[in-house]
Protein backbone atom coordinates (compact mmCIF):
# COMPACT_ATOMS: atom_id res chain seq x y z
CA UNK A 1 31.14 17.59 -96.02
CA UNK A 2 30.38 19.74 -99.04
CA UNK A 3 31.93 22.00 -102.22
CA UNK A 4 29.67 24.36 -102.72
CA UNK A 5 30.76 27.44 -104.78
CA UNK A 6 30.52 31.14 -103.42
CA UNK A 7 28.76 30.32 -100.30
CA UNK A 8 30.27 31.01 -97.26
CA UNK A 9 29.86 33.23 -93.71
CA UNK A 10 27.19 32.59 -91.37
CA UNK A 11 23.63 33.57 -91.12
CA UNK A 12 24.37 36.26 -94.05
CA UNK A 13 27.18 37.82 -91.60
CA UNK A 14 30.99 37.54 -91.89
CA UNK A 15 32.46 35.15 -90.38
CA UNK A 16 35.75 35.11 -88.60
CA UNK A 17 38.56 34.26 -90.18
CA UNK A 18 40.56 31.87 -88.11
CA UNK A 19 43.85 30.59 -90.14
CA UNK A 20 44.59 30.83 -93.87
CA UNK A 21 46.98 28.53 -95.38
CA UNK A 22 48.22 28.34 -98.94
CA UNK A 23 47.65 24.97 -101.12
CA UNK A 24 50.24 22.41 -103.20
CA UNK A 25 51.62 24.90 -106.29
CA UNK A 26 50.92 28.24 -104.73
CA UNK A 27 47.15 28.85 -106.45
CA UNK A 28 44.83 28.30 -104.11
CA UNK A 29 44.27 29.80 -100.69
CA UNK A 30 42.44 28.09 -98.19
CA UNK A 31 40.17 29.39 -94.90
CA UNK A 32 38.87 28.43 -91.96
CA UNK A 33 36.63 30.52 -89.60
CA UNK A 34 34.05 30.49 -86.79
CA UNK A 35 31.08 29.68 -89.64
CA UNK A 36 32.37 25.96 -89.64
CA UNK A 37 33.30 26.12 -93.62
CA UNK A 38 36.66 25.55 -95.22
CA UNK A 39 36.69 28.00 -97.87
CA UNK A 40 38.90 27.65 -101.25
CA UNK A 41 40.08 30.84 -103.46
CA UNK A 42 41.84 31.04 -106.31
CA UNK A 43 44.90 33.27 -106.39
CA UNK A 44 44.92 33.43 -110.20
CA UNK A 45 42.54 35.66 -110.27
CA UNK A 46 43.26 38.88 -112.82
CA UNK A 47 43.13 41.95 -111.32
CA UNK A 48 40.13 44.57 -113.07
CA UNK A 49 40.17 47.75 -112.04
CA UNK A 50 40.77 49.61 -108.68
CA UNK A 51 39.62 46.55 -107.18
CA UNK A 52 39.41 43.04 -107.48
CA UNK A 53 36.84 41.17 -105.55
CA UNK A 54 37.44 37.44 -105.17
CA UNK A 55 34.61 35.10 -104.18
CA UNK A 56 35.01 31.45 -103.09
CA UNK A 57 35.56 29.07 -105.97
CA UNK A 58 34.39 26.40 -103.16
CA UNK A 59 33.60 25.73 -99.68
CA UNK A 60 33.59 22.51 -97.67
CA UNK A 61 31.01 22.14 -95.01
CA UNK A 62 31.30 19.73 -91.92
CA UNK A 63 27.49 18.75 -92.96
CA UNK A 64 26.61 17.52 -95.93
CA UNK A 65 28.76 14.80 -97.93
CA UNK A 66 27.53 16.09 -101.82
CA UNK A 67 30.06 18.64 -103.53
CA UNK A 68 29.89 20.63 -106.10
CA UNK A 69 32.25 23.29 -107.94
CA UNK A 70 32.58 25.04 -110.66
CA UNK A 71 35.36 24.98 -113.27
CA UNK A 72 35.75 28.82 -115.12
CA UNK A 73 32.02 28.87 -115.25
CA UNK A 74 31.28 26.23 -118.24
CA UNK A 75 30.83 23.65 -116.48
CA UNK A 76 29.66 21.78 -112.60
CA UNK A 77 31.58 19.03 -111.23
CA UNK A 78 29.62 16.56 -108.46
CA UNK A 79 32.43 14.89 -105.99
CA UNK A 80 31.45 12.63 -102.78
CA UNK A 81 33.38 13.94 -100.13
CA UNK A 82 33.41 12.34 -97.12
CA UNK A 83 35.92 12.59 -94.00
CA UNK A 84 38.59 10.04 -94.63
CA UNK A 85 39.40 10.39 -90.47
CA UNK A 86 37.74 11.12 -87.55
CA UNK A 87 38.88 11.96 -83.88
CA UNK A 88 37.38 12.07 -80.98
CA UNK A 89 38.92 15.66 -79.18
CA UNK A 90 36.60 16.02 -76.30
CA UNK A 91 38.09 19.73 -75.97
CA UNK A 92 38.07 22.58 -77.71
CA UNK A 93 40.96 22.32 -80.23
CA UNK A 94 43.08 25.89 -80.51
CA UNK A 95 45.57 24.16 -83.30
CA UNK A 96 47.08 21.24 -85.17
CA UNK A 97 49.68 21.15 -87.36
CA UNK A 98 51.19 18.50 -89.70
CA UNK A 99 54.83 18.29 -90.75
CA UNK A 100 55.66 19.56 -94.14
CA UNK A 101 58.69 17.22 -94.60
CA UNK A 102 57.86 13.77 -93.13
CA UNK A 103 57.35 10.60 -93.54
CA UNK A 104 54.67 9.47 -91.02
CA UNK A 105 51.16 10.74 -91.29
CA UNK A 106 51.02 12.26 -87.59
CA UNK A 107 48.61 15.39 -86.77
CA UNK A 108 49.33 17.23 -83.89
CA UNK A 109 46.42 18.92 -81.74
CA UNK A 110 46.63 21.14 -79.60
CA UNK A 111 43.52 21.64 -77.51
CA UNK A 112 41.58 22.78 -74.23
CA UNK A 113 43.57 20.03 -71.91
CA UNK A 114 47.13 19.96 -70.66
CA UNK A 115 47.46 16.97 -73.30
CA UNK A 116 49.07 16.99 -76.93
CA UNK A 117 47.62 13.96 -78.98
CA UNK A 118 49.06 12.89 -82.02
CA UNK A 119 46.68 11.35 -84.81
CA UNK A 120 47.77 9.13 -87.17
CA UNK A 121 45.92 9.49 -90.28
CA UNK A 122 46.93 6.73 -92.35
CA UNK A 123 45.33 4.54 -89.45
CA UNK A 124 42.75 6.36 -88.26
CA UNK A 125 44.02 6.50 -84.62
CA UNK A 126 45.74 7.91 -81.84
CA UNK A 127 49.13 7.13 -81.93
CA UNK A 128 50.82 9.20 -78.98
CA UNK A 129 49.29 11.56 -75.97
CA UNK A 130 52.21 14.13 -74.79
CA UNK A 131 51.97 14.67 -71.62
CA UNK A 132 54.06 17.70 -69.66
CA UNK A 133 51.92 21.01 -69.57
CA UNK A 134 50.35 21.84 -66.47
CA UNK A 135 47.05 23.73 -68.53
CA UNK A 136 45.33 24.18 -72.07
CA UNK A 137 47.78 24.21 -75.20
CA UNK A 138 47.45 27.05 -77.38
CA UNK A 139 49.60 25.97 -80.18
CA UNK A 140 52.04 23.83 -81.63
CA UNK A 141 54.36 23.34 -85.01
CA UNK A 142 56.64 20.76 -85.98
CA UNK A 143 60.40 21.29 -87.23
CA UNK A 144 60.72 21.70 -90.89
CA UNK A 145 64.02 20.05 -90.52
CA UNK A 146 63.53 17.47 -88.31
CA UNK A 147 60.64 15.17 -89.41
CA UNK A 148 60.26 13.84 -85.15
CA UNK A 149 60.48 17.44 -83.57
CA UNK A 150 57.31 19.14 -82.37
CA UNK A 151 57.02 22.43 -80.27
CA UNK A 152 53.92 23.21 -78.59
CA UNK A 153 53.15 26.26 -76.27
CA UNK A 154 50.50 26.43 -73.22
CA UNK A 155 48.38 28.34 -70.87
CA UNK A 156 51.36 27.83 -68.10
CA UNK A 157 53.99 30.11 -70.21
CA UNK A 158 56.04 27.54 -71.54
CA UNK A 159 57.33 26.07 -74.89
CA UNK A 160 58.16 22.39 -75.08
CA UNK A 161 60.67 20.49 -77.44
CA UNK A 162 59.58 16.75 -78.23
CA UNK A 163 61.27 13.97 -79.76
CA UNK A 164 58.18 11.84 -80.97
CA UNK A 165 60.22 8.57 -80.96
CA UNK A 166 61.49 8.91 -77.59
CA UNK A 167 59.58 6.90 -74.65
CA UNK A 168 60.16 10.61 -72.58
CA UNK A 169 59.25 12.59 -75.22
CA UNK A 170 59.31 16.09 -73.83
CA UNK A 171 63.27 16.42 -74.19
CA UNK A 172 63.57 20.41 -73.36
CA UNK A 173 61.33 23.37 -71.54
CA UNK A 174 62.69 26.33 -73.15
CA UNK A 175 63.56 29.14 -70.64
CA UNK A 176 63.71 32.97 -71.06
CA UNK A 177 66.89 33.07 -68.93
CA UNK A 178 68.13 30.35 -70.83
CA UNK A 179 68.28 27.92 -68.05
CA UNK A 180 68.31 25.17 -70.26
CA UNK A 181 71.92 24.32 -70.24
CA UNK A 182 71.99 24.01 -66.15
CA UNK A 183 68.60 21.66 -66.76
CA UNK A 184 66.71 21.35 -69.91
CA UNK A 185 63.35 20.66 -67.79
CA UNK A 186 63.98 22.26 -64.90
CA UNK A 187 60.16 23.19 -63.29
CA UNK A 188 60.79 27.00 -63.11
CA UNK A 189 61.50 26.90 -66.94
CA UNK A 190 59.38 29.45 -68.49
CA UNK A 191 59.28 30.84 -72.05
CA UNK A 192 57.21 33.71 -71.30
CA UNK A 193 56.48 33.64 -67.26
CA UNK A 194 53.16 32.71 -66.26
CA UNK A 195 51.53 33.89 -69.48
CA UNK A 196 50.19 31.70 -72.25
CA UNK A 197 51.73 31.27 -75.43
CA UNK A 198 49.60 31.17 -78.46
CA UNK A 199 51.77 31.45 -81.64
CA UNK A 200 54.62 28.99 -82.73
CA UNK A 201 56.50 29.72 -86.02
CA UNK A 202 59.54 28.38 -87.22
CA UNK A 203 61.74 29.97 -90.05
CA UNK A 204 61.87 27.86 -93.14
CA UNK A 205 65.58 26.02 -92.05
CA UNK A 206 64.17 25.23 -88.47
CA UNK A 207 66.83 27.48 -87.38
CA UNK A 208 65.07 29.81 -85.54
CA UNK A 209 61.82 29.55 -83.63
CA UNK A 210 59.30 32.40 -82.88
CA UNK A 211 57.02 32.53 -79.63
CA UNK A 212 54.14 34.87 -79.12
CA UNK A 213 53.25 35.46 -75.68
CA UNK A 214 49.95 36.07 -74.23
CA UNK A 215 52.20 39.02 -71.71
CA UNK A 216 53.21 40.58 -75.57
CA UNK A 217 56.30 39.56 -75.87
CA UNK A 218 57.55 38.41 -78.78
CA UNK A 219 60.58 36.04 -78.31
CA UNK A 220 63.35 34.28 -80.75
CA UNK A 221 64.68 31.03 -80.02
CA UNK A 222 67.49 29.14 -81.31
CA UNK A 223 66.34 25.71 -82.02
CA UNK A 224 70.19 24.33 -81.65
CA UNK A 225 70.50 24.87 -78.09
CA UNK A 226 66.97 26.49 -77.20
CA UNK A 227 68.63 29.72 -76.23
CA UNK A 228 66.73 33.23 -76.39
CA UNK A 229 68.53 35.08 -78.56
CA UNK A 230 67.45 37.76 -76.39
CA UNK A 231 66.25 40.08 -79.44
CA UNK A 232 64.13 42.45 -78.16
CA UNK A 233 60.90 43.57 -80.96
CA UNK A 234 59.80 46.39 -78.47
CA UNK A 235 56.15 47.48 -77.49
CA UNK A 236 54.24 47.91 -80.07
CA UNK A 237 52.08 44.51 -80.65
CA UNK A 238 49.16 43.91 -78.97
CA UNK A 239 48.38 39.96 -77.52
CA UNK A 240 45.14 39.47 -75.18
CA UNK A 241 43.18 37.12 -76.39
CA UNK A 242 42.88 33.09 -75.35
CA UNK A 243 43.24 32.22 -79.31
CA UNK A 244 45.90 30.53 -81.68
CA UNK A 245 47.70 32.95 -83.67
CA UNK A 246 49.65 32.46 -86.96
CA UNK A 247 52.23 34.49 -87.54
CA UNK A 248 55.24 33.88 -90.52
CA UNK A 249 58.59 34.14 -91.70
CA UNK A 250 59.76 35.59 -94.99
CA UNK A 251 60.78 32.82 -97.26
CA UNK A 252 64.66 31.57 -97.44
CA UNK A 253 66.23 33.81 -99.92
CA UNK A 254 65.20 37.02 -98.34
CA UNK A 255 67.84 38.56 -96.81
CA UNK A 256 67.20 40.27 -94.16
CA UNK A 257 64.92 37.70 -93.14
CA UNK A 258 61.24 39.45 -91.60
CA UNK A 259 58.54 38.32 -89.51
CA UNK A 260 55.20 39.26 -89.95
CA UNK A 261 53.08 39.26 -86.93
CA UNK A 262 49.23 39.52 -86.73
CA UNK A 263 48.29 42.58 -83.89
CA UNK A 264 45.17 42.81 -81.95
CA UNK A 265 44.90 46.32 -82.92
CA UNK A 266 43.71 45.49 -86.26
CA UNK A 267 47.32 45.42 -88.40
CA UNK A 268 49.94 43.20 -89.53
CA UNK A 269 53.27 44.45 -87.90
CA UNK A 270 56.62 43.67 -89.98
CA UNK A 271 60.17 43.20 -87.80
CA UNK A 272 63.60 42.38 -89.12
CA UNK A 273 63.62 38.93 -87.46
CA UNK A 274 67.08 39.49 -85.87
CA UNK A 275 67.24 42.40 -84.94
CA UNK A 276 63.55 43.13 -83.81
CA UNK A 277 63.25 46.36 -85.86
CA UNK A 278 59.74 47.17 -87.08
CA UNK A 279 59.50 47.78 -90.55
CA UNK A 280 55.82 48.05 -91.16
CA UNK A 281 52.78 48.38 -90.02
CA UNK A 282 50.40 47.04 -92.30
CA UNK A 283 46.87 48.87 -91.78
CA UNK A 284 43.45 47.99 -93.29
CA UNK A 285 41.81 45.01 -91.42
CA UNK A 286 38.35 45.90 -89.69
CA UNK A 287 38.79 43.42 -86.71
CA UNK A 288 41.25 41.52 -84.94
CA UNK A 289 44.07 39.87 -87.29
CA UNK A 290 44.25 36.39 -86.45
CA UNK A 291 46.44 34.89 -89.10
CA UNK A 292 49.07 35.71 -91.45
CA UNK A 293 50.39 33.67 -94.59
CA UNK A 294 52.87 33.93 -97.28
CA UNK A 295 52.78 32.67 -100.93
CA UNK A 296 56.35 31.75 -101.37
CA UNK A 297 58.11 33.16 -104.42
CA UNK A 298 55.53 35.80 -104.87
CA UNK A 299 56.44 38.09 -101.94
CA UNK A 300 52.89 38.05 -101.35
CA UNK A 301 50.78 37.85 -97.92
CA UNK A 302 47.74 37.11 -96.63
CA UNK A 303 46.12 38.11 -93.29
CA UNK A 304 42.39 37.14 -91.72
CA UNK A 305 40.73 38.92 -89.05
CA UNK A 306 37.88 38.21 -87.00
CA UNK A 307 35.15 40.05 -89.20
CA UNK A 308 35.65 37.78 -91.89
CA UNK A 309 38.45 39.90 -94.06
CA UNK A 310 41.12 37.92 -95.81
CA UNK A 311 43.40 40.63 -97.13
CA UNK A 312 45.83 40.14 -99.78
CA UNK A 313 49.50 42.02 -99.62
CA UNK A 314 52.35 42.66 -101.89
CA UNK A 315 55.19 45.82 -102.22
CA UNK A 316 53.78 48.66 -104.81
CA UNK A 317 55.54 47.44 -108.21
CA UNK A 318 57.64 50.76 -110.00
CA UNK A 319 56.44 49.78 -112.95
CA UNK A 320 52.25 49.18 -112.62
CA UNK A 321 49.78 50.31 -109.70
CA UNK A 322 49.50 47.50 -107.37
CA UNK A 323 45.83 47.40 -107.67
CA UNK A 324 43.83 46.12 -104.45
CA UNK A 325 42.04 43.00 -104.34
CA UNK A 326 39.23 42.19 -101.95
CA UNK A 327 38.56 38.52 -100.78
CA UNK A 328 34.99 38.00 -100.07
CA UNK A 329 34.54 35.41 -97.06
CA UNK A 330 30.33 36.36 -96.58
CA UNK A 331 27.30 34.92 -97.47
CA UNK A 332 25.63 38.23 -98.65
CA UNK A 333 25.96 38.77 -102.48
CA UNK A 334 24.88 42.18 -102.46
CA UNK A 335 26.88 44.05 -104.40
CA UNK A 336 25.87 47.19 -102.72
CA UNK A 337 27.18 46.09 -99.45
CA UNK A 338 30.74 47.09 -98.64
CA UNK A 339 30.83 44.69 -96.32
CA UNK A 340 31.65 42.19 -98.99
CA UNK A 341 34.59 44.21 -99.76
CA UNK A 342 37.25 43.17 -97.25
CA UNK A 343 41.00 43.47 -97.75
CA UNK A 344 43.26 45.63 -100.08
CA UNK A 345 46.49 44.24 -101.67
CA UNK A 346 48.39 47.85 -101.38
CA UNK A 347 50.41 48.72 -98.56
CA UNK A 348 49.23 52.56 -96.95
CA UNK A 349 52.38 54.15 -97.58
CA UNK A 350 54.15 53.89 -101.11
CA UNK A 351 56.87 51.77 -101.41
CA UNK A 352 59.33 51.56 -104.46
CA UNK A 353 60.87 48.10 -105.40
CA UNK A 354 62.35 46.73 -108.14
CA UNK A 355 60.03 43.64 -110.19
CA UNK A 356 58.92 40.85 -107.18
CA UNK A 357 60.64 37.99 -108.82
CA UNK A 358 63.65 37.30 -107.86
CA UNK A 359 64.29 40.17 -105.13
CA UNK A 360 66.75 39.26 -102.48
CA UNK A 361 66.50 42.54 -100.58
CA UNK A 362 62.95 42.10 -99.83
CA UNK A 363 61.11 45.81 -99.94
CA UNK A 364 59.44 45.08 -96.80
CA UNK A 365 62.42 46.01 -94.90
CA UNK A 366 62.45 49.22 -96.17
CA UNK A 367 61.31 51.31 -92.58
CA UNK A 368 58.19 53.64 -93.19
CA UNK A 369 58.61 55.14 -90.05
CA UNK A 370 61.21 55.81 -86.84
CA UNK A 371 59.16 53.83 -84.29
CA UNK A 372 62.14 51.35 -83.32
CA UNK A 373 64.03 54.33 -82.56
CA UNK A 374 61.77 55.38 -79.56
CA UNK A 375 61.98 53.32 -76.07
């Protein structure tokens, strides 16, 4: 694999943005898309002017094992970077997901086989195959409370609980009618009938789960008993495509908590998580959003589409102009090109809040429009 600094996209085109994640202390985001590259930006980045266009400080490539990258312009740093595991997925792999809080070293994959595999990477090996779906797995998430808890959703509509150090495993189908209590893995258990589910996100206590559902329905679960809580986030997000999605939930201390949803129809929608209200529709992404992250503490977002846009989000500040910034995820440096301006970090309405740090009443909730009010 390789470092290589502002290089990126594929054949001089965008590429698609597939997930976005944010790194250890909040300043770097990180990419992944359809060109094969990991991409690295750096979220320090001033702002200058009406916009702000940031390139790649590095990229890794699955093909070469030189890196470079370069520090603030003075000076190039040469790494050897080589993968420190490799696993043998004979499918197509739609997710994996490691656990934020523990111990083991356990990736889990979710892929184009009615298998979840678990890879251990401090040995290099498979350590567990799951076995319970009936088709393809679209995603899958572990507990941030509970370091042995993994949910994973699949082609055949359902959302499984595991218990890794269990011999059975799979310990609960979730069910829409909440037909868990009668029998937790009853056949006919189905989180979203015989659609797939391709988005798993948990809020940041494990309390509450979120499913996305290939029929677009969005629905909330409550990890203590695997109940719906029945919430109902209406009709407005769009959900057609055989692809993982990554949705997210507002950080801890923001009360009411909100979920941020990536659409088909080219936005990010906002809801009040319990309630299902929508708040917002965030509107500026060329293509498909795929992905949507937040940088805790900074009540800031980030959302990739499939043509290569990684656009940065915050509330409009009383006391400055939020002023845009554009994350540049292509391979052609030509200035003149707007293609290589892809993302804006204001919101299309204006919104009034008080200073992001420290808000409790987070100003996304604040509803630009009456759309929750209609059937």
């Amino acid at each position: 694999m390789s470092l290589e600094k502002g290089s990126g996209g594929c054949k001089g085109v965008n590429a698609a943005v597939y997930q976005v994640k944010i790194l250890t202390l909040l300043r770097s985001l990180m990419s992944g898309g359809s060109d094969g590259r990991i991409h690295v930006y750096d979220l320090q980045t001033s702002s200058k002017g009406k916009y702000t266009k940031i390139e790649p400080v590095a990229s890794v490539s699955r093909s070469v094992n030189v890196a470079k990258q370069d520090h603030d312009n003075t000076s190039t740093n040469v790494y050897l970077v080589g993968a420190a595991c490799s696993f043998p997925l004979d499918s197509r792999v739609y997710c994996q997901a490691i656990s934020p809080i523990a111990t083991h070293y356990l990736v889990a994959s979710a892929a184009a086989e009615p298998l979840v595999r678990l890879c251990d990477l401090k040995s290099g090996t498979f350590t567990h195959t799951l076995t319970g779906h009936s088709g393809e797995v679209y995603s899958c998430t572990w507990s941030p409370s509970e370091e042995h808890t993994l949910y994973t959703g699949g082609s055949d509509g359902t959302v499984r609980v595991w218990d890794i150090r269990r011999a059975s495993s799979c310990i609960m189908s979730l069910d829409q009618d909440n037909n868990v209590d009668r029998e937790p893995l009853a056949e006919t258990n189905s989180a979203h009938g015989n659609k797939g589910v391709n988005g798993l996100t948990l809020s940041s206590d494990g309390r509450y789960l979120v499913s996305l559902g290939m029929d677009e329905k969005i629905r909330l679960w409550d990890t203590d008993n695997g109940h719906n809580t029945l919430v109902n986030y209406g009709s407005y997000w769009r959900n057609r495509f055989k692809s993982y999605l990554q949705a997210v939930v507002s950080d801890a201390d923001v009360w009411p908590p909100l979920l941020f949803v990536p659409s088909d129809d080219q936005q990010v929608l906002v809801f009040s998580l319990l309630d299902g209200r929508l708040t917002k529709r965030l509107k500026g992404a060329y293509g498909r959003v795929t992905s949507v992250e937040r940088r805790s503490s900074y009540q800031e977002f980030y959302s990739g589409s499939r043509e290569g846009e990684i656009l940065v989000w915050e509330p409009t500040k009383t006391s400055t102009t939020g002023a845009p910034i554009s994350i540049n995820n292509s391979n052609n440096n030509n200035n003149n090109n707007n293609n290589s301006y892809v993302g804006s970090l204001s919101l299309e309405d204006d919104m009034t809040t008080e200073s992001t740090a420290g808000m409790n009443l987070d100003a996304w909730s604040e509803s630009d429009d009456n759309e929750h009010d209609s059937p």
